[in-house]
N, C-alpha and C. Protein backbone atom coordinates (compact mmCIF):
# COMPACT_ATOMS: atom_id res chain seq x y z
N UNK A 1 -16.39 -21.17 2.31
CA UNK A 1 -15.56 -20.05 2.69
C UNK A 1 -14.72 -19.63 1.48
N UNK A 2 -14.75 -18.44 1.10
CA UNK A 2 -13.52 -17.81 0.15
C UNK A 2 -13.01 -17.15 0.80
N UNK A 3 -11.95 -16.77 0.59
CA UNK A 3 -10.28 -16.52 0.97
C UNK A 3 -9.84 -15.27 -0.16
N UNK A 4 -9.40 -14.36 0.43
CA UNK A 4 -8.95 -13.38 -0.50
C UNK A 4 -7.76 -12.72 0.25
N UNK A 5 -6.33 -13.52 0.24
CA UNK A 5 -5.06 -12.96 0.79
C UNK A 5 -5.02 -11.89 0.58
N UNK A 6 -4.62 -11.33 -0.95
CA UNK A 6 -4.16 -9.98 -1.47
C UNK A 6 -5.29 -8.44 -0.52
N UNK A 7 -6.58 -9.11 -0.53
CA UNK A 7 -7.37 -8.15 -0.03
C UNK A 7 -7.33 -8.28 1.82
N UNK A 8 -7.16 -9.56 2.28
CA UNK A 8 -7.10 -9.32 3.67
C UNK A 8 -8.46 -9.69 4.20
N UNK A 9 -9.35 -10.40 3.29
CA UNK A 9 -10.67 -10.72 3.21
C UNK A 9 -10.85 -11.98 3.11
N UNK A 10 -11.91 -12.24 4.21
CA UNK A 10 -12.72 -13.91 4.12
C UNK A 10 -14.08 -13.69 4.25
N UNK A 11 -14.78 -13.93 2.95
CA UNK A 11 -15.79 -14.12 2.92
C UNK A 11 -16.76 -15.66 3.02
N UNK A 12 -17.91 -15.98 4.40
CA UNK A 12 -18.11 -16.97 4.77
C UNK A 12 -19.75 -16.93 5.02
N UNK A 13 -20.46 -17.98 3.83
CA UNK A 13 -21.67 -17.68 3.52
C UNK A 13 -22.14 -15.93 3.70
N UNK A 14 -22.78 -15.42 4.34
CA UNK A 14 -23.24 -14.00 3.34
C UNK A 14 -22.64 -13.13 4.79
N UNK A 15 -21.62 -13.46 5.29
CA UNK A 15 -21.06 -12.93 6.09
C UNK A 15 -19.22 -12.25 5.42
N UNK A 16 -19.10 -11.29 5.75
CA UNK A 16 -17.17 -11.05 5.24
C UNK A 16 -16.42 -10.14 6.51
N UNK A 17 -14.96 -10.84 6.98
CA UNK A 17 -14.23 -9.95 7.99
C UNK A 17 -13.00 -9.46 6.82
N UNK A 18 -12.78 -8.09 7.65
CA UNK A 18 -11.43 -7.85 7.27
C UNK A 18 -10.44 -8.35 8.36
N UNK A 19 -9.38 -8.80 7.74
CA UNK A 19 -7.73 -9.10 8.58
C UNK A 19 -6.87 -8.27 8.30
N UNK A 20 -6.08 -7.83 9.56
CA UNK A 20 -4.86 -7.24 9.20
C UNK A 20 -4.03 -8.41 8.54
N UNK A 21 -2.75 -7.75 7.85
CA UNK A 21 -1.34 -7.98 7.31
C UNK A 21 -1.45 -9.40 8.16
N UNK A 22 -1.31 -9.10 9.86
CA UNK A 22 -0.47 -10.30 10.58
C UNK A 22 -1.55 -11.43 10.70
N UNK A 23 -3.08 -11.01 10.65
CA UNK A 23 -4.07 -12.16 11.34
C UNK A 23 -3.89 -12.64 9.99
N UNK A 24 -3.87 -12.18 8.31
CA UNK A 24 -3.79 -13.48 7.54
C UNK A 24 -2.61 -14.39 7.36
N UNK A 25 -1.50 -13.67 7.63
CA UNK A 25 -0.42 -14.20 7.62
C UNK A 25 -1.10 -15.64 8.50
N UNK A 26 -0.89 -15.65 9.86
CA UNK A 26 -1.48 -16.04 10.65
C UNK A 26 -2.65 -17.49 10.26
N UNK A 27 -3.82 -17.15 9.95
CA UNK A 27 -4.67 -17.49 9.51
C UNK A 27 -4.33 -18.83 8.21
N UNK A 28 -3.43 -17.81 6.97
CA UNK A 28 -2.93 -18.91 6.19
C UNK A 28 -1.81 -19.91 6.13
N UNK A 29 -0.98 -19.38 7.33
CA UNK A 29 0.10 -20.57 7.69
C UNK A 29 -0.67 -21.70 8.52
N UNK A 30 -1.36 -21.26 9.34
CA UNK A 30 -2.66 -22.28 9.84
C UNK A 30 -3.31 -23.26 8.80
N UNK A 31 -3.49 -22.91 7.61
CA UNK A 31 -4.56 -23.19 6.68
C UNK A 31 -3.30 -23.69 6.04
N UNK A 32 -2.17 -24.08 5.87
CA UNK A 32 -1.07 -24.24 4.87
C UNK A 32 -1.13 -25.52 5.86
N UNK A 33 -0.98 -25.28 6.61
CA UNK A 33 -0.70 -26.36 7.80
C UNK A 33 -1.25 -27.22 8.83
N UNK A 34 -2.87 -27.36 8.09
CA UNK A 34 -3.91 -28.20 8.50
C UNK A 34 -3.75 -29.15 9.19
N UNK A 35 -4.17 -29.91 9.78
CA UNK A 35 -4.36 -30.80 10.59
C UNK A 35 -2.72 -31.58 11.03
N UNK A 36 -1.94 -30.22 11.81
CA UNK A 36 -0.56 -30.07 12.25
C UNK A 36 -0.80 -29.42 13.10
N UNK A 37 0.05 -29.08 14.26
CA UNK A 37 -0.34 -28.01 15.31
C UNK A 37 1.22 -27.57 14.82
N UNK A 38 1.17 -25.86 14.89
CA UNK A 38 2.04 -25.15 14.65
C UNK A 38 2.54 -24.66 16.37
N UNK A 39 3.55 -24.52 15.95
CA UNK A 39 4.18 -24.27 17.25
C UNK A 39 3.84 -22.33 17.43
N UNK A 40 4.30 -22.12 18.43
CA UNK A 40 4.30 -20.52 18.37
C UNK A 40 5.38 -19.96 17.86
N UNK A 41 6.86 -20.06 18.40
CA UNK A 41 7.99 -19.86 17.30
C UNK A 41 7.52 -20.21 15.71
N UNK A 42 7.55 -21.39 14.99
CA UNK A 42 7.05 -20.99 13.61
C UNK A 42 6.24 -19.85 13.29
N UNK A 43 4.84 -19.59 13.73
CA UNK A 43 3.90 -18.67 13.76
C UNK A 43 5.15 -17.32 14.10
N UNK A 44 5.69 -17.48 14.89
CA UNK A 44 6.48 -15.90 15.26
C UNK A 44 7.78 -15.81 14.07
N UNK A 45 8.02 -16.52 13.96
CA UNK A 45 9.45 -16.78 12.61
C UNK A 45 8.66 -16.43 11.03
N UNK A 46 7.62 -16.97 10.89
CA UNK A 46 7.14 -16.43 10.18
C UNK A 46 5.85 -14.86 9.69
N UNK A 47 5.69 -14.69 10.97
CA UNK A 47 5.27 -13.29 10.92
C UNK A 47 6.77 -11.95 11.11
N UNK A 48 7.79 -12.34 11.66
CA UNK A 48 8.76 -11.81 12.08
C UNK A 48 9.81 -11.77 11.80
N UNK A 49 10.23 -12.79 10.93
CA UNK A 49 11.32 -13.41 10.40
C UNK A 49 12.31 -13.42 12.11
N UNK A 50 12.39 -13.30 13.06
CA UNK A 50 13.06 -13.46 14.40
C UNK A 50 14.12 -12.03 14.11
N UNK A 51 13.60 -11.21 12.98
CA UNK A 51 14.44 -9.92 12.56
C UNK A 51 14.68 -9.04 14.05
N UNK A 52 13.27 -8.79 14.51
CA UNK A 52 13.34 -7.58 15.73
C UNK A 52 13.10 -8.82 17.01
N UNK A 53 13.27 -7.73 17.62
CA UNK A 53 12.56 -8.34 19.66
C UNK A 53 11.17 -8.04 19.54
N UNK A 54 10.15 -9.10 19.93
CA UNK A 54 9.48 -8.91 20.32
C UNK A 54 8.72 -9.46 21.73
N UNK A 55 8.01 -8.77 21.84
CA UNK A 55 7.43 -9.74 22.96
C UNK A 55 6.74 -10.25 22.61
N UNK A 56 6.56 -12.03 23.65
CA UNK A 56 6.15 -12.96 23.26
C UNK A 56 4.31 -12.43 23.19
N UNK A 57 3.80 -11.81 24.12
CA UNK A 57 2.31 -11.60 23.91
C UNK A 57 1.90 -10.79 22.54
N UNK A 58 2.24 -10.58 21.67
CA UNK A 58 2.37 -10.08 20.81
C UNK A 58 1.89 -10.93 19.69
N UNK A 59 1.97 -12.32 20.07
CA UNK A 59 1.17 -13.45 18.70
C UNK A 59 -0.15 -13.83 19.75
N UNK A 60 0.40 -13.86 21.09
CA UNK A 60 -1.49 -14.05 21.64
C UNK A 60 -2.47 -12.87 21.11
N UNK A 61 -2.11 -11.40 21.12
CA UNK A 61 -2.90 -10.86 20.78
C UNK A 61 -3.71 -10.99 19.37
N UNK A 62 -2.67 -11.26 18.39
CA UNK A 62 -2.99 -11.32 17.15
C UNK A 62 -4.19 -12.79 17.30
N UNK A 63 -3.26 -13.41 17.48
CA UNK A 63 -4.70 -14.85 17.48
C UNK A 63 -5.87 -14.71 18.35
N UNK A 64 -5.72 -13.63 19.21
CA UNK A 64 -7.11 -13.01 20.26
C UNK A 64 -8.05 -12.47 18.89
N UNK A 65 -7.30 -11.51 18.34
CA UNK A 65 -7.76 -11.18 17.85
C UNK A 65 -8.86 -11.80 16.72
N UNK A 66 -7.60 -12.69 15.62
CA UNK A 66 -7.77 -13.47 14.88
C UNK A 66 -9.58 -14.23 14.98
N UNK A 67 -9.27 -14.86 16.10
CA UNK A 67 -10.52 -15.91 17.02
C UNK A 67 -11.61 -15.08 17.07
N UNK A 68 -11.88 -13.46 17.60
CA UNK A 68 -12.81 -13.00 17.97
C UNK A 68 -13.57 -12.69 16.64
N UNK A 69 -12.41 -12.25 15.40
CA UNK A 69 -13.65 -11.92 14.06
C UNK A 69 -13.81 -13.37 13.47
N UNK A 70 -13.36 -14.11 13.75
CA UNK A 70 -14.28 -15.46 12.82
C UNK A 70 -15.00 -15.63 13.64
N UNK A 71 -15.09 -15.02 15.42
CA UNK A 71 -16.57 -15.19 16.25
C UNK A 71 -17.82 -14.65 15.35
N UNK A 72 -16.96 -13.67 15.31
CA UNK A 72 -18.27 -12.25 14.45
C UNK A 72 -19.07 -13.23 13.41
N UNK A 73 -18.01 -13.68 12.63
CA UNK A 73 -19.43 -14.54 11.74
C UNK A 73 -19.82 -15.72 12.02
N UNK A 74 -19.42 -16.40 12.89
CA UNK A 74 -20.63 -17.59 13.40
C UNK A 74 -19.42 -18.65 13.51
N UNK A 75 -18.26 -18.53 13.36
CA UNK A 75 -16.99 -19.47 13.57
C UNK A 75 -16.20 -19.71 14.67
N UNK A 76 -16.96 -20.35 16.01
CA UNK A 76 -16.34 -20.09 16.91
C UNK A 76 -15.16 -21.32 16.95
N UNK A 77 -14.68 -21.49 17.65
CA UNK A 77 -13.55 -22.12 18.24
C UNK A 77 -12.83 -22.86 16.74
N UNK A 78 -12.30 -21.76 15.98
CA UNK A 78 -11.70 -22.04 14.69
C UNK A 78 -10.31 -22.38 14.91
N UNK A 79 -9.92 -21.69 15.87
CA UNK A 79 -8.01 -22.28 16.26
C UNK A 79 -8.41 -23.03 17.89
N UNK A 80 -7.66 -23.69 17.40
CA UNK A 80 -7.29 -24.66 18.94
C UNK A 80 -6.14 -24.37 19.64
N UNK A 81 -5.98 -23.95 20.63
CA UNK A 81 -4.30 -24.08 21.42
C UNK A 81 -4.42 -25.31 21.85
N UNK A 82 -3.23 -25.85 21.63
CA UNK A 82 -2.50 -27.47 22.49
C UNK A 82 -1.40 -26.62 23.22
N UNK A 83 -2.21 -27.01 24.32
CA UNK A 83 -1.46 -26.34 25.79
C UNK A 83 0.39 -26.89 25.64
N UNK A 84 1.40 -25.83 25.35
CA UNK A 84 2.60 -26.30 25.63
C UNK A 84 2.96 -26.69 24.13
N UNK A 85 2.39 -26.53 22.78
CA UNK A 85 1.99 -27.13 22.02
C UNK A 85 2.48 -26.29 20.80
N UNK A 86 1.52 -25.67 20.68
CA UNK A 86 1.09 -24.55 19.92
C UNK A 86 -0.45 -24.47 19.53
N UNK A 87 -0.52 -24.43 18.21
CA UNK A 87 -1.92 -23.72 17.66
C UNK A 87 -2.32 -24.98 16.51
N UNK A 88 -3.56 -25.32 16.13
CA UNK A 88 -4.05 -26.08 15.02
C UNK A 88 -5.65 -25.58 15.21
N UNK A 89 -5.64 -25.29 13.50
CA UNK A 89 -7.03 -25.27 12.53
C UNK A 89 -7.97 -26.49 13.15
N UNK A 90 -8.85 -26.17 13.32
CA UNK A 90 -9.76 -27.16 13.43
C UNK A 90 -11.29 -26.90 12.55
């Protein structure tokens, strides 16, 4: 797998997705934070700095999202939820 933050790009064998701004954010605090389960506050503190209100479905979507294009190239069940937990890379 290569990784291209600045572009918003992961290219994975002869497959490539684009990410928005928030799925790499997302994606590389995951990847910063390997074999840890991130809570959802961290994940939201750091996409958000806790600056505005948001609503909480607002990081499910992104990681809906997130999950469905590493489906696209053959990467399924790349994030794990730990129910009550948060989120970890697998």
């Amino acid at each position: 797998m290569e990784i291209f933050p600045h572009k918003g790009v992961i290219k994975y064998k002869d497959d490539e997705i684009t990410l928005t701004k928030n799925e790499m954010t997302i994606f590389m605090y995951l990847l910063s934070h390997r074999e840890h389960i991130v809570s959802r506050d961290e994940l939201m503190t750091e996409l958000w700095n806790n600056e505005e209100y948001l609503n909480d479905n607002a990081l499910t979507v992104n990681i809906s999202r997130l999950r469905g294009r590493f489906k696209d190239i053959g990467l399924e069940d790349v994030i794990e939820t730990r129910k009550g937990q948060g989120y970890i890379l697998v």
